[in-house]
N, C-alpha and C. Protein backbone atom coordinates (compact mmCIF):
# COMPACT_ATOMS: atom_id res chain seq x y z
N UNK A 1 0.84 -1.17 0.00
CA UNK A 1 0.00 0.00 0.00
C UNK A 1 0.89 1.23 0.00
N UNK A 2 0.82 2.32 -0.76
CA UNK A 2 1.43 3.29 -0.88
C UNK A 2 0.82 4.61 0.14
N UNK A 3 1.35 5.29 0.31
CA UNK A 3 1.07 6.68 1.22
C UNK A 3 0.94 7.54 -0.24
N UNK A 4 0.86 7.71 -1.10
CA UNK A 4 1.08 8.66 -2.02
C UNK A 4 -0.77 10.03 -1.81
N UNK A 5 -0.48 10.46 -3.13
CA UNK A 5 -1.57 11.80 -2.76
C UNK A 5 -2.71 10.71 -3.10
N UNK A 6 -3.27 9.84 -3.58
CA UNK A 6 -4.18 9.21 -4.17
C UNK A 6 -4.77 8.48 -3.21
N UNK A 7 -3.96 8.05 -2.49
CA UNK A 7 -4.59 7.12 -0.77
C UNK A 7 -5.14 7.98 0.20
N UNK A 8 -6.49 7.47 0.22
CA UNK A 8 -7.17 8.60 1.48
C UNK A 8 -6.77 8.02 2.82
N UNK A 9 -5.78 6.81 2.97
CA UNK A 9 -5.11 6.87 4.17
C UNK A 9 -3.97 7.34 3.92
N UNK A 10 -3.71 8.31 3.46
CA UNK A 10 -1.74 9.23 3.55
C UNK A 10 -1.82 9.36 5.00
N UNK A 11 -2.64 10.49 5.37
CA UNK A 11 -2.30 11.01 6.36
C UNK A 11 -2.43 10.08 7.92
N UNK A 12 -2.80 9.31 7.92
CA UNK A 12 -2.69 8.45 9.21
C UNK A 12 -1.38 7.16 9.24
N UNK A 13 -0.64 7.48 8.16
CA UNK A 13 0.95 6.87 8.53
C UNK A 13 1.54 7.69 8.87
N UNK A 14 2.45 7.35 9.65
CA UNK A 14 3.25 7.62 10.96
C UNK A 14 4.73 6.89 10.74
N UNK A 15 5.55 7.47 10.49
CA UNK A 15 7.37 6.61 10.31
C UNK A 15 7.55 6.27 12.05
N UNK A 16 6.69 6.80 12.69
CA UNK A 16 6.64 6.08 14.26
C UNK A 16 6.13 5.24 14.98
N UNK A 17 6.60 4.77 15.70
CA UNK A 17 5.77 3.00 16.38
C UNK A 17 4.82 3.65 17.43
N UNK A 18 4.20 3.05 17.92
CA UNK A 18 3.39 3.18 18.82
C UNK A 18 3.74 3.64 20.40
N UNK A 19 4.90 3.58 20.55
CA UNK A 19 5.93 3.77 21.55
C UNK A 19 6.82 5.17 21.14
N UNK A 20 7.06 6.54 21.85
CA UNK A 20 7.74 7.45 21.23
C UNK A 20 9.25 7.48 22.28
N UNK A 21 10.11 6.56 21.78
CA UNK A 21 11.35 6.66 22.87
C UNK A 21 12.01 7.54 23.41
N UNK A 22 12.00 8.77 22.66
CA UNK A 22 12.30 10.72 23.18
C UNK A 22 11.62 10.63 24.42
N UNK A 23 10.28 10.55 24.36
CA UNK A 23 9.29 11.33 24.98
C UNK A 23 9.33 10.69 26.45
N UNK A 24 9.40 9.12 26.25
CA UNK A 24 9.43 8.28 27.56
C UNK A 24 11.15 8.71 28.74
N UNK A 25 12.15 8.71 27.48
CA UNK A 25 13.44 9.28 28.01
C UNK A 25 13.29 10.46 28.73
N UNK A 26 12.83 11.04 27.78
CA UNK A 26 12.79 12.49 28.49
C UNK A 26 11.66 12.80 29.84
N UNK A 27 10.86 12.10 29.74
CA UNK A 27 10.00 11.84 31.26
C UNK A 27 10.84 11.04 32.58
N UNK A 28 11.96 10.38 31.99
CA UNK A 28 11.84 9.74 32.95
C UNK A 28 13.91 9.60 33.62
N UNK A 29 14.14 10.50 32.54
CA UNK A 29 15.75 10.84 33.29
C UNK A 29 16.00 11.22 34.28
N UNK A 30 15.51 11.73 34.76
CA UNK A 30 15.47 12.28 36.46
C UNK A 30 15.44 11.24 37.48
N UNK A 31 14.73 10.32 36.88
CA UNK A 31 14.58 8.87 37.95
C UNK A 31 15.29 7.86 38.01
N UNK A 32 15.41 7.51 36.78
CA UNK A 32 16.13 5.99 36.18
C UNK A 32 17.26 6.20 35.69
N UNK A 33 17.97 5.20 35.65
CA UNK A 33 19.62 5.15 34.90
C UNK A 33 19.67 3.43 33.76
N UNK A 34 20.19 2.89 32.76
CA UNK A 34 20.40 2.10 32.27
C UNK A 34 21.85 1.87 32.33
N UNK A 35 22.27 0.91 32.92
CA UNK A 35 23.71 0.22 32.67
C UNK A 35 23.77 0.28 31.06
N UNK A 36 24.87 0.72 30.95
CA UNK A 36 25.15 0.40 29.26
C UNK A 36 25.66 -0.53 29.21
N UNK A 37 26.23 -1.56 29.70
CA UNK A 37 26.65 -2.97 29.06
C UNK A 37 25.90 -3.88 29.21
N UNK A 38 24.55 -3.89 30.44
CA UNK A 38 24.20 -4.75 30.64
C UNK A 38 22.60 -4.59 30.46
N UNK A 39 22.23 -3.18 30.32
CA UNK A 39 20.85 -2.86 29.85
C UNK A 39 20.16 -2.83 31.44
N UNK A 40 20.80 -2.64 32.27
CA UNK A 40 19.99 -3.25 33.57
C UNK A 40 19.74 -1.78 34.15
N UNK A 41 18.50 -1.55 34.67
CA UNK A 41 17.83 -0.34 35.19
C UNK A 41 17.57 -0.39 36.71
N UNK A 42 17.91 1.06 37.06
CA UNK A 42 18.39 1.44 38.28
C UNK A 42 17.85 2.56 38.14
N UNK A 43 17.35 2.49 40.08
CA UNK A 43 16.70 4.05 40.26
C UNK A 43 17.75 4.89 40.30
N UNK A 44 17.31 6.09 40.15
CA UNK A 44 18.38 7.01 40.64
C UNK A 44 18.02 7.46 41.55
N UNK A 45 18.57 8.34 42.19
CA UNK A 45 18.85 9.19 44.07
C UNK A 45 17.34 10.02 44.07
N UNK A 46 16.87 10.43 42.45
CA UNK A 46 15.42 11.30 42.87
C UNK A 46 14.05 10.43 43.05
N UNK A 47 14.68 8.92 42.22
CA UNK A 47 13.58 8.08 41.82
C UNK A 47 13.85 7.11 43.11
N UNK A 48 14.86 6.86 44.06
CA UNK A 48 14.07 6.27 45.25
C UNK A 48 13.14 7.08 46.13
N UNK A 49 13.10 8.15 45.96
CA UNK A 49 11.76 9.05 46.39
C UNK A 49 9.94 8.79 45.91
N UNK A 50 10.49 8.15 44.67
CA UNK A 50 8.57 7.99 44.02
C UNK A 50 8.32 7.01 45.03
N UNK A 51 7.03 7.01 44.78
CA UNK A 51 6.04 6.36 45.87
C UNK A 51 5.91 5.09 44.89
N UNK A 52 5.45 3.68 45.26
CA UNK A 52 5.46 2.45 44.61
C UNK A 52 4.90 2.45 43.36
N UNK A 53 3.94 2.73 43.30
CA UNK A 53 3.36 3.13 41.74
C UNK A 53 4.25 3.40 40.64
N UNK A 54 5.06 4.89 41.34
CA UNK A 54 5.71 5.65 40.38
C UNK A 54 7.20 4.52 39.85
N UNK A 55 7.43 4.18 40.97
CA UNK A 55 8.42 2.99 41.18
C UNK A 55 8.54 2.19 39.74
N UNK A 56 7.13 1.27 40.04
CA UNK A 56 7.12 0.37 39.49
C UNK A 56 6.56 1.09 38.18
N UNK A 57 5.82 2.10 37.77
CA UNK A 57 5.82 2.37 36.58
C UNK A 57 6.94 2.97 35.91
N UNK A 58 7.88 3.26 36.31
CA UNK A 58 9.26 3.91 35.78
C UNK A 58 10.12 2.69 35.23
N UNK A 59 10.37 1.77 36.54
CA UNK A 59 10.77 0.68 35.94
C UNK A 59 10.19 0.12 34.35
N UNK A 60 8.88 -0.30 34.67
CA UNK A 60 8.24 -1.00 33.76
C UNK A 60 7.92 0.12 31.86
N UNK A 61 8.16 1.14 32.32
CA UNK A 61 7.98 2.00 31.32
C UNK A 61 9.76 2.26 30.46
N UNK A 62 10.76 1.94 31.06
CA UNK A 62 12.07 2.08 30.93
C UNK A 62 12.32 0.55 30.26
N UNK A 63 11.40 -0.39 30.93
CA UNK A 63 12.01 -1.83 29.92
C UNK A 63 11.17 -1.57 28.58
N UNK A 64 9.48 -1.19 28.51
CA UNK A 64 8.88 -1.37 27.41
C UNK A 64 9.98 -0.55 26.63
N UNK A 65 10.46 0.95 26.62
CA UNK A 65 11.39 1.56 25.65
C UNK A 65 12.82 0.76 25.55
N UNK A 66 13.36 -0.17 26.34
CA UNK A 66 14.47 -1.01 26.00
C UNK A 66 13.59 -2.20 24.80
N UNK A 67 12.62 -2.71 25.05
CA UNK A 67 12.07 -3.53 24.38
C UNK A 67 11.99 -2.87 22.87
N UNK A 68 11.43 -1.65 22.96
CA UNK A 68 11.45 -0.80 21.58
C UNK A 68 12.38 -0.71 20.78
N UNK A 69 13.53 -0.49 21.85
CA UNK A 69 14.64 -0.48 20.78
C UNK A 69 15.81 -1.64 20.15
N UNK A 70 15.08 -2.36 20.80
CA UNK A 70 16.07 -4.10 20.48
C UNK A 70 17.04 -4.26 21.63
N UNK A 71 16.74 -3.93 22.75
CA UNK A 71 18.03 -3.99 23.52
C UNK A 71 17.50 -5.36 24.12
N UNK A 72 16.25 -5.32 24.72
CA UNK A 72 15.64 -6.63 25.82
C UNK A 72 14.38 -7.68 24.51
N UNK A 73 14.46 -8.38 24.93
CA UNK A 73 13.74 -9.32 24.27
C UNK A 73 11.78 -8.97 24.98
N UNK A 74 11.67 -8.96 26.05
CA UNK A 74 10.68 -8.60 26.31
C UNK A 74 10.94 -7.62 27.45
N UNK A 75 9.13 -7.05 27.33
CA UNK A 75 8.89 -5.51 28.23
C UNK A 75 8.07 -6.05 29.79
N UNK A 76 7.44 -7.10 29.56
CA UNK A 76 6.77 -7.58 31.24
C UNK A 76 7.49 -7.57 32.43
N UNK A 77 7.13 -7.48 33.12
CA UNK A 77 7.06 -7.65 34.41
C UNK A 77 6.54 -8.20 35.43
N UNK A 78 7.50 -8.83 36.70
CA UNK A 78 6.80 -9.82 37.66
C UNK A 78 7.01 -8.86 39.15
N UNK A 79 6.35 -10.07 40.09
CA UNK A 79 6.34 -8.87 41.03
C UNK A 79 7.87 -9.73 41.68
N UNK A 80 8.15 -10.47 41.00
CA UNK A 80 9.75 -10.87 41.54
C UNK A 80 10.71 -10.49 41.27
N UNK A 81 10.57 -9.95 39.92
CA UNK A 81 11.65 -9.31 39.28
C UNK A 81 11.58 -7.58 39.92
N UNK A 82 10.38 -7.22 40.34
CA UNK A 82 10.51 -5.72 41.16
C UNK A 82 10.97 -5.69 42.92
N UNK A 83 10.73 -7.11 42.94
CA UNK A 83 10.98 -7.61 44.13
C UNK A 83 12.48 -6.98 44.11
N UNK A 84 13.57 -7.81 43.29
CA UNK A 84 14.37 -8.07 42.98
C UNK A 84 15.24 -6.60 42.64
N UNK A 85 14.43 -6.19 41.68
CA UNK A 85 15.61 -4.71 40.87
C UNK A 85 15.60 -3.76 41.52
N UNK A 86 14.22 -3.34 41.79
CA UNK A 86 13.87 -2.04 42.41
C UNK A 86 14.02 -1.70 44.03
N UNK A 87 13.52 -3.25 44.93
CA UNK A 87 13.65 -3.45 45.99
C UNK A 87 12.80 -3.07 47.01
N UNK A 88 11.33 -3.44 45.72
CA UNK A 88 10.21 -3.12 47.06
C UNK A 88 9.88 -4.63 47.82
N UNK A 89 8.75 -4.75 48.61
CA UNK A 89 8.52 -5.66 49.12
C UNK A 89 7.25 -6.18 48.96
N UNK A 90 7.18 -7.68 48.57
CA UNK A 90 6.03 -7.99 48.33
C UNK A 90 4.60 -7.50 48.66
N UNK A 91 4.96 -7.42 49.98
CA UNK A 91 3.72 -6.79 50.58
C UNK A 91 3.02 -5.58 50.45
N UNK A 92 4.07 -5.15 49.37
CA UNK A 92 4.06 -3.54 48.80
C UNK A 92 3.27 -3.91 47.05
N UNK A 93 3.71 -4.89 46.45
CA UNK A 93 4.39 -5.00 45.33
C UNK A 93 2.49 -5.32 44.78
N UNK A 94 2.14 -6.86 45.29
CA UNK A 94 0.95 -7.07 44.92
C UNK A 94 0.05 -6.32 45.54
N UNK A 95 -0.42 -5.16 45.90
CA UNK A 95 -1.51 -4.45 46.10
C UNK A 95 -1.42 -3.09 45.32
N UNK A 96 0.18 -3.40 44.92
CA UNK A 96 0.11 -2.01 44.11
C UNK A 96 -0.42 -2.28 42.26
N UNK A 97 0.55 -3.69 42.17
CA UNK A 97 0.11 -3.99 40.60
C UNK A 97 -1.70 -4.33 41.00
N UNK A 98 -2.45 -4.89 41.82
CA UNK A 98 -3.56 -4.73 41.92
C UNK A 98 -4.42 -3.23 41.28
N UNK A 99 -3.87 -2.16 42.22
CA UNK A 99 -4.32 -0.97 42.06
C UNK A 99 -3.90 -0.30 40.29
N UNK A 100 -2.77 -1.18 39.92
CA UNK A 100 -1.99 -0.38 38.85
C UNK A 100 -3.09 -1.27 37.51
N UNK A 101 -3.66 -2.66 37.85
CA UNK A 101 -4.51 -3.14 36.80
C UNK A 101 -5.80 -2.61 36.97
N UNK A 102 -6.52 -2.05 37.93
CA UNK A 102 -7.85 -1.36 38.10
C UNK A 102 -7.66 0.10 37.27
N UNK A 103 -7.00 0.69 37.04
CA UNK A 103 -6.39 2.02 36.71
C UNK A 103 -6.27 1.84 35.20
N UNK A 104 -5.82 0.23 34.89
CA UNK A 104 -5.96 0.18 33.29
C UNK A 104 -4.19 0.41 32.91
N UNK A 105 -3.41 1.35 34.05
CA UNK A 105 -2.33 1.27 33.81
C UNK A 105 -1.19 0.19 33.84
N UNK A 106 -1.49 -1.27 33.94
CA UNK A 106 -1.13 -2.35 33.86
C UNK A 106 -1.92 -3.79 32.96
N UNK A 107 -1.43 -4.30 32.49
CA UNK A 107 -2.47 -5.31 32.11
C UNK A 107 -1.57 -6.53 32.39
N UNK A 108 -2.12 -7.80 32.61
CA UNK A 108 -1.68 -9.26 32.86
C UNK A 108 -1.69 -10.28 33.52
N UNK A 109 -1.32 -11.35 33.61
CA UNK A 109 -1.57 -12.11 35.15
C UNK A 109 -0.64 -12.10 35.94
N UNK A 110 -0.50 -12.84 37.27
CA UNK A 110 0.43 -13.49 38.00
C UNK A 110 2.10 -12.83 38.30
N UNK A 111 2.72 -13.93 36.44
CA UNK A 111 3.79 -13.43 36.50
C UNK A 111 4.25 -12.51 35.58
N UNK A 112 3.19 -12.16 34.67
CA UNK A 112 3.26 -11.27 33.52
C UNK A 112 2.36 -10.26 33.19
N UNK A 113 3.25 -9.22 33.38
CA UNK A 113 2.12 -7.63 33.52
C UNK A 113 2.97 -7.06 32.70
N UNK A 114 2.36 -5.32 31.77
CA UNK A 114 3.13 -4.81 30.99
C UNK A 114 2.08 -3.78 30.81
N UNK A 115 2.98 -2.59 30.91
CA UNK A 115 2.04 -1.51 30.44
C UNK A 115 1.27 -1.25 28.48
N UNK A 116 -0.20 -1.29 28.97
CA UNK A 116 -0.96 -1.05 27.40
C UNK A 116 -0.24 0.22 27.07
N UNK A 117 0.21 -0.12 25.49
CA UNK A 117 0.68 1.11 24.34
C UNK A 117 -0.35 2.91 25.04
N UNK A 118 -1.93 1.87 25.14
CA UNK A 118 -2.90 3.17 25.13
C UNK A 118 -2.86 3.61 26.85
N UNK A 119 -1.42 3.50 27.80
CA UNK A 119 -1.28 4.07 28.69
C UNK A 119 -0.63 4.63 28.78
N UNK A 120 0.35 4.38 27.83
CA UNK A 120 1.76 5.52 27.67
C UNK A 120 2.04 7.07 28.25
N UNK A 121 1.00 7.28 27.39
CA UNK A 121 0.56 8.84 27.23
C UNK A 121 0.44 9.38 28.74
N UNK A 122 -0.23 8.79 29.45
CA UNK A 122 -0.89 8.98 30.61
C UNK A 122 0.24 9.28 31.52
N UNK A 123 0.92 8.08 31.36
CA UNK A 123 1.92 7.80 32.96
C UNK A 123 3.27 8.86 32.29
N UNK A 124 3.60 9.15 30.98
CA UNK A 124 4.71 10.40 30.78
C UNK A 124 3.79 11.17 30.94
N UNK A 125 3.05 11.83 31.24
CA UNK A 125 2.59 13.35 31.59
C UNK A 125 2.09 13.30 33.08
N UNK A 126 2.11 11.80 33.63
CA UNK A 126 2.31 11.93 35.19
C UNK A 126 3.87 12.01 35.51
N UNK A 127 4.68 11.72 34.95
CA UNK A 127 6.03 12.08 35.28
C UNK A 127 6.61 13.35 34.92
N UNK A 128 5.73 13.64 34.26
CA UNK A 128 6.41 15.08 33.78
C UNK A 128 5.82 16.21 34.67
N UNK A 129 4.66 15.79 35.84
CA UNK A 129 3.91 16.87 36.81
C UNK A 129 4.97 16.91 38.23
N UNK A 130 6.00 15.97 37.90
CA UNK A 130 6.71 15.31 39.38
C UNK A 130 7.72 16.37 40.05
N UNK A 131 7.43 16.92 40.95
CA UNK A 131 8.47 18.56 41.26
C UNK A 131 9.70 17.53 41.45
């Protein structure tokens, strides 16, 4: 299918994915850091300050844009692996992905959750309100 002047879909292609990797970076440098050799994500000194939510959506919003760009094979998340990276505590962990799938800002089961494309938007312009 061509984009040319003759296609009355020109204008709804996009040379961009559904994911805008600027936009998520730029929301979320203040918080997070990526190892460059190993791709592995780390809060930074402002982002052990977010509250669990913000936590775990920074994390989880920092792998979907590693996932974007070919670095990680997949963008999900468990509550073991936040257990694990971030260093909350269970007892923290499942009542928050609870609250984070009622909100719509999570979707999945058990051991596999991942933020919907159509939440993106949402959670960078909650990071971008963050004094």
């Amino acid at each position: 299918m061509t984009t040319g002047q003759n296609n009355p879909l020109a204008e709804l292609y996009t040379q961009s994915g559904p994911v805008n990797i600027e936009e998520i970076a730029s929301s979320l440098k203040r918080f997070v850091s990526i190892q460059n050799n190993t791709d592995k994500i780390f809060l930074k000194d402002y982002g052990l300050n977010l509250t669990a939510v913000q936590k775990i959506l920074a994390y989880a919003l920092t792998k979907k844009m590693l996932k974007e760009t070919g670095k990680i094979l997949k963008s999900s998340i468990s509550g073991s692996e936040i257990e694990l990276e971030i260093g909350l505590k269970r007892g923290t962990i499942d009542p928050t992905f609870k609250t984070l799938k009622e909100r719509g800002l999570l979707l999945g089961t058990n051991k596999d959750y991942e933020i919907p494309n159509s939440s993106i938007k949402e959670i960078i312009d909650d990071f971008k309100k963050i004094k």
